[in-house]
N, C-alpha and C. Protein backbone atom coordinates (compact mmCIF):
# COMPACT_ATOMS: atom_id res chain seq x y z
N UNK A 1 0.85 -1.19 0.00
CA UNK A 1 0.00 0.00 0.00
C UNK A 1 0.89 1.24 0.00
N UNK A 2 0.53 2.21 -0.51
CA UNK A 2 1.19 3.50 -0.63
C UNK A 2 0.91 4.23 0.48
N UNK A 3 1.30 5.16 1.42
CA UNK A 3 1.16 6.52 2.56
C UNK A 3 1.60 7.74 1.30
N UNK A 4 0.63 8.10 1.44
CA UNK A 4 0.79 9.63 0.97
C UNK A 4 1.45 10.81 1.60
N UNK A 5 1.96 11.83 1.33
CA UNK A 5 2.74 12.78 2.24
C UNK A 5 1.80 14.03 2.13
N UNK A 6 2.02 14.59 2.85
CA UNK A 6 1.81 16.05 3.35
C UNK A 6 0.05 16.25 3.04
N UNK A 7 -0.47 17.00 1.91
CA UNK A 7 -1.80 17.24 1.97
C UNK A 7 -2.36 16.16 0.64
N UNK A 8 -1.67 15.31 0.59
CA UNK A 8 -2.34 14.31 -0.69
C UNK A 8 -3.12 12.89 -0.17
N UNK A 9 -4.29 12.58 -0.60
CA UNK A 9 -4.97 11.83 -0.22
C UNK A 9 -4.76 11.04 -1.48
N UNK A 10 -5.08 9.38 -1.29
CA UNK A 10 -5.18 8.25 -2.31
C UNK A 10 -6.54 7.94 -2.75
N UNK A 11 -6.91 7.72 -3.45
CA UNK A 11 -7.93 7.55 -4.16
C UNK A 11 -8.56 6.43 -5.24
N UNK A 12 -9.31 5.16 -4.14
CA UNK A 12 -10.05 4.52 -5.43
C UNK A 12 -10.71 4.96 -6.40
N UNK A 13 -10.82 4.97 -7.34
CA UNK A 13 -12.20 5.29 -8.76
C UNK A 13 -13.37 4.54 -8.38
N UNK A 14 -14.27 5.36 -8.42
CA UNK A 14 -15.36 4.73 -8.55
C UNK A 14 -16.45 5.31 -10.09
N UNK A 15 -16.75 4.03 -10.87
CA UNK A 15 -16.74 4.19 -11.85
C UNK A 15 -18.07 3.01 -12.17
N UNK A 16 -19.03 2.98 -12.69
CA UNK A 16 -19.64 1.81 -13.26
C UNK A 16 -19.73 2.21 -14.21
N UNK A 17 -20.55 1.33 -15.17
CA UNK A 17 -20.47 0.66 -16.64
C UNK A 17 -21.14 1.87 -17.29
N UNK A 18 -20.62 2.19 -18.76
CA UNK A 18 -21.23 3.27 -19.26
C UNK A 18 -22.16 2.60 -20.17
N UNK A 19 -23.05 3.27 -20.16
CA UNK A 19 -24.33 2.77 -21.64
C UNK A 19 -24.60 3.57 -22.21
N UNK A 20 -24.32 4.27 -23.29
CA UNK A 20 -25.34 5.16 -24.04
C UNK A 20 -26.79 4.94 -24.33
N UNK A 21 -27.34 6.25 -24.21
CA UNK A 21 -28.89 6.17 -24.60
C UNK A 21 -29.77 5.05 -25.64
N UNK A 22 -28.48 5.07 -26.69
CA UNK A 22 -29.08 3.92 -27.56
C UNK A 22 -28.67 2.44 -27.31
N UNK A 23 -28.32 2.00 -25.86
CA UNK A 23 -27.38 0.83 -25.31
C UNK A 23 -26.12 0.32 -25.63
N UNK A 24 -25.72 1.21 -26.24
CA UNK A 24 -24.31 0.98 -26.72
C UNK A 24 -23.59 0.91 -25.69
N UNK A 25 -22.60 0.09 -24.79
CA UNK A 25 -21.87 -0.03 -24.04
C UNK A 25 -20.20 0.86 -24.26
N UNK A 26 -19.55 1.51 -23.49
CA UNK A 26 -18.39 2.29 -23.95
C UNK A 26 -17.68 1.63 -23.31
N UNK A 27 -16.04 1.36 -24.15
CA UNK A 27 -15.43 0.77 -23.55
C UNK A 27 -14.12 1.65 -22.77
N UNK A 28 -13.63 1.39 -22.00
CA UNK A 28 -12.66 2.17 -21.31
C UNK A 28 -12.17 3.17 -21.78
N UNK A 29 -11.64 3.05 -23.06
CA UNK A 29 -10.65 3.96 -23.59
C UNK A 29 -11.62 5.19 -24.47
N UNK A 30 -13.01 5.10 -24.40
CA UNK A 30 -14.34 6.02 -24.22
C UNK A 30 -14.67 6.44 -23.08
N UNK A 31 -14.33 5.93 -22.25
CA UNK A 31 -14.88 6.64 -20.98
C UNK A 31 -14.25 8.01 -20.51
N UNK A 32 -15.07 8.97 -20.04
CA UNK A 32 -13.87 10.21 -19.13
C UNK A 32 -13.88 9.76 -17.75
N UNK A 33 -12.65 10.16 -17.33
CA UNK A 33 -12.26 9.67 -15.79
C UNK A 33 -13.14 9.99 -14.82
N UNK A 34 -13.25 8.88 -14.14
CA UNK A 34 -14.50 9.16 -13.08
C UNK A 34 -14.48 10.16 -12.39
N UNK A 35 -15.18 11.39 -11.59
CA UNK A 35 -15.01 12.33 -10.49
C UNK A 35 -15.32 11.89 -9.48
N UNK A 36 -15.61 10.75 -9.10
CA UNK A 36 -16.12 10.46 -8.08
C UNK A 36 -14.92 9.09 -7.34
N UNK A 37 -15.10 9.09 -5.98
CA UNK A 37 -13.76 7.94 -5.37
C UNK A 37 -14.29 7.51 -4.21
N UNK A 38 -13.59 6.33 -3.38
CA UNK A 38 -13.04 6.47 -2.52
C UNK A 38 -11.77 6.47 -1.48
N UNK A 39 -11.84 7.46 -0.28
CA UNK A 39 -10.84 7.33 0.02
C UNK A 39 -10.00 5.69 0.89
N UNK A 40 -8.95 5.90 -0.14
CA UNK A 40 -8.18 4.50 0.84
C UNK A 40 -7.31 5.12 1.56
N UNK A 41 -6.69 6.19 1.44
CA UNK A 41 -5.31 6.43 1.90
C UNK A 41 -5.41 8.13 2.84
N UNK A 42 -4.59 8.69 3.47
CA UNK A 42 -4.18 9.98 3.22
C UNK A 42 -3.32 10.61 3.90
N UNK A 43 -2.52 11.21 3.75
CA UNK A 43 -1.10 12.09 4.04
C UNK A 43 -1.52 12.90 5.46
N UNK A 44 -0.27 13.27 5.88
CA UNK A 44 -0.81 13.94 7.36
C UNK A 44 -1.23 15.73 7.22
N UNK A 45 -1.79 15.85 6.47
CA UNK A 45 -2.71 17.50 6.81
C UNK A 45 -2.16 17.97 5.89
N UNK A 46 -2.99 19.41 5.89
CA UNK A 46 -2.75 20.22 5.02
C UNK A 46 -1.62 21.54 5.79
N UNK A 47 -1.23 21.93 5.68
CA UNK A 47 -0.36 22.96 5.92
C UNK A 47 -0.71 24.44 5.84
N UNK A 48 -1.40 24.96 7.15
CA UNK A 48 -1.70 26.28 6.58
C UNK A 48 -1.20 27.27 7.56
N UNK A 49 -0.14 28.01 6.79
CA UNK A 49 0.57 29.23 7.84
C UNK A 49 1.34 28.35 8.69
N UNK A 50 1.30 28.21 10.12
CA UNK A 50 2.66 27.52 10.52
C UNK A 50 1.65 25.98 11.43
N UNK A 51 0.76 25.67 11.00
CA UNK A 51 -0.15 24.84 11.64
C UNK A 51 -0.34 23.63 10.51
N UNK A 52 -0.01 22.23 10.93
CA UNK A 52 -0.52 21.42 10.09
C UNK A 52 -2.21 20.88 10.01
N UNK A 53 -3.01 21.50 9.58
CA UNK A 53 -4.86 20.82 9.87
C UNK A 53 -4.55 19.35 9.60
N UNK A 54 -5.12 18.56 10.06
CA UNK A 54 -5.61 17.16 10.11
C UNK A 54 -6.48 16.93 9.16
N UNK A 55 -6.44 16.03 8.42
CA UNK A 55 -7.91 15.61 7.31
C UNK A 55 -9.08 15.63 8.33
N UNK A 56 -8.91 14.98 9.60
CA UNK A 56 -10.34 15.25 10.09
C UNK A 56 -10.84 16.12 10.98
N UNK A 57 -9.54 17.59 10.76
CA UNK A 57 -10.64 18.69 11.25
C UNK A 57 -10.81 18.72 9.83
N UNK A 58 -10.50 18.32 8.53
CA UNK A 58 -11.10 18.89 7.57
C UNK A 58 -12.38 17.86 7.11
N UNK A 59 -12.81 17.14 8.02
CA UNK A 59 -13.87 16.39 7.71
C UNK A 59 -13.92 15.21 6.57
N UNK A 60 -12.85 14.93 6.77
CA UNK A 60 -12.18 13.98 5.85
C UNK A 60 -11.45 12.43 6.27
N UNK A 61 -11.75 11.41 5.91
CA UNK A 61 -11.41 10.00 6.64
C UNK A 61 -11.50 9.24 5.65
N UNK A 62 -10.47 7.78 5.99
CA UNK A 62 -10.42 6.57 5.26
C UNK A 62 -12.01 6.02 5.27
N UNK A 63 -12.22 5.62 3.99
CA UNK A 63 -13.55 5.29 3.42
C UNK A 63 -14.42 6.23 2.75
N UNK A 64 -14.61 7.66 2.73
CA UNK A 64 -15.26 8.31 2.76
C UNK A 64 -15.47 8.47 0.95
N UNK A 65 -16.65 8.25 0.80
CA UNK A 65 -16.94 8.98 -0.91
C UNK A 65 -17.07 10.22 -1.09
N UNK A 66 -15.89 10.66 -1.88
CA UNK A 66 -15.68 12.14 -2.52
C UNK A 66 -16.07 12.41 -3.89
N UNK A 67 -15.81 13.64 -4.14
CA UNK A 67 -16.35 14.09 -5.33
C UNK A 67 -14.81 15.48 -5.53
N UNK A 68 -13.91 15.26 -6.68
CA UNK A 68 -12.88 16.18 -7.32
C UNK A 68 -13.14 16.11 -8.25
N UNK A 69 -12.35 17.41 -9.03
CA UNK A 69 -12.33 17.81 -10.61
C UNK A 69 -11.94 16.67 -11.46
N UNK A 70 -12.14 17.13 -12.49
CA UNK A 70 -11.92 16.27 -14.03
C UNK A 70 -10.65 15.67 -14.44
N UNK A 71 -9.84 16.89 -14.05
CA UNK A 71 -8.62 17.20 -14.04
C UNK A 71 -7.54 16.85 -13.06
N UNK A 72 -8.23 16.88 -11.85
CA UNK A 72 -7.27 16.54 -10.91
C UNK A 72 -6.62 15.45 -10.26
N UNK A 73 -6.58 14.55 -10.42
CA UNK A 73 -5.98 13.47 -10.16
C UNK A 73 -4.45 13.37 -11.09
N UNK A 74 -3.45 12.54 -10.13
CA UNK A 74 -2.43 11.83 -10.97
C UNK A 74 -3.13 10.32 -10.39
N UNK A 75 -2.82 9.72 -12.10
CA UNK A 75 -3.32 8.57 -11.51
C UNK A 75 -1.90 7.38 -11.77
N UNK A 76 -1.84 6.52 -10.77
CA UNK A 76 -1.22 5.64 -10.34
C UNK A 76 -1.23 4.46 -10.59
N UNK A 77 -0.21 3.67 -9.94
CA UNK A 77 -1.17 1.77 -10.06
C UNK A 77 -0.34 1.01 -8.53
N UNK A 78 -1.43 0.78 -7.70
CA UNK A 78 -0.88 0.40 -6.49
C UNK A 78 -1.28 -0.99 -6.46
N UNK A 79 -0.21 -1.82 -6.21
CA UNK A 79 -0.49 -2.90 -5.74
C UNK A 79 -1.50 -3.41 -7.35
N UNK A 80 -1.25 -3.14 -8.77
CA UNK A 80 -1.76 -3.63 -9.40
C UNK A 80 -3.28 -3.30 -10.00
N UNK A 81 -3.67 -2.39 -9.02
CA UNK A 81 -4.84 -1.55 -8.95
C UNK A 81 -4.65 0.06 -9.45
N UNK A 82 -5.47 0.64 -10.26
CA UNK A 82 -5.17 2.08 -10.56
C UNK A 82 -6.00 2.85 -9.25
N UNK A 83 -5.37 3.85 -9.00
CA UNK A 83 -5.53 4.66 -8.36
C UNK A 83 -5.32 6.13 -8.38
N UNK A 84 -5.62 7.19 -7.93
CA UNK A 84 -5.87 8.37 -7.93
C UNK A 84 -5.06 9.05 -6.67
N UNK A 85 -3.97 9.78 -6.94
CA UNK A 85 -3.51 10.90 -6.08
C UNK A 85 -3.95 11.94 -5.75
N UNK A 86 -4.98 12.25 -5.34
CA UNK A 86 -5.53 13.92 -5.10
C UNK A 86 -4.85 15.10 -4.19
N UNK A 87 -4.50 16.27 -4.44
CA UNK A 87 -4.42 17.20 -3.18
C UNK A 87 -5.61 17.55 -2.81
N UNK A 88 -5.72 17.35 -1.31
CA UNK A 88 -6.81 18.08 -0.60
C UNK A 88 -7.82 19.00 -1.09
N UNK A 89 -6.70 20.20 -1.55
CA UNK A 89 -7.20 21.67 -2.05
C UNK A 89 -8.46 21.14 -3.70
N UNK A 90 -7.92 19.97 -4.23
CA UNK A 90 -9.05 19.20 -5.23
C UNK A 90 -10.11 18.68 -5.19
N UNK A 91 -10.14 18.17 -4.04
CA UNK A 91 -11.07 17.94 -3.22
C UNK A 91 -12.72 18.55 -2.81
N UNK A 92 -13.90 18.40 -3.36
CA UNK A 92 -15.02 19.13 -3.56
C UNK A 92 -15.93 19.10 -2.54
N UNK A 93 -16.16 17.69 -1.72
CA UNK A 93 -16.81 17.59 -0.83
C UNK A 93 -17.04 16.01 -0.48
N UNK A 94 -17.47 15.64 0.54
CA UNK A 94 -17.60 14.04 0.85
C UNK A 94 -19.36 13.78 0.41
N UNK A 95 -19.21 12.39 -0.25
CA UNK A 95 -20.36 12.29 -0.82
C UNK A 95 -21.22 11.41 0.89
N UNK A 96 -22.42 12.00 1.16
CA UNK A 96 -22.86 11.70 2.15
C UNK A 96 -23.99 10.92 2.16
């Protein structure tokens, strides 16, 4: 398993099957990257001014379904599995 550093959290994809309207099934290399995850992993806080915050004063914890940009992820392959690097600051909100 990977530990992330400083304000970067790890990130499963969460992704199901695409269908177009007319049932056409898309295959991967059609798909756009999911925005949606969950968290497996995450680094120790964010850093603001001379204070490190904790993910969970930022309301943030292992398991939790999120929602980041389009854009933001580096994506990875841990343990054989792809995965998603996010910074915090990418980060949109926990899906509840």
């Amino acid at each position: 398993m990977l530990q992330p550093l400083g304000d970067k959290v790890l990130v499963r994809p969460i992704s199901g099957q695409e269908v177009t309207k007319s049932g056409i099934v898309l295959p991967d290399t059609a798909k756009e990257k999911p925005q949606e995850g969950e968290v497996v992993a995450l680094g120790h806080g964010k850093v603001i001014g001379d204070k490190v915050v904790s993910f969970a004063e930022m309301g943030l914890s292992v398991g939790n379904k999120v929602v980041f940009g389009k854009y933001s992820p580096n994506e990875i392959e841990v343990d054989g599995e792809e995965m998603f690097i996010i910074s915090a600051d990418d980060i949109y909100g926990v899906i509840k």
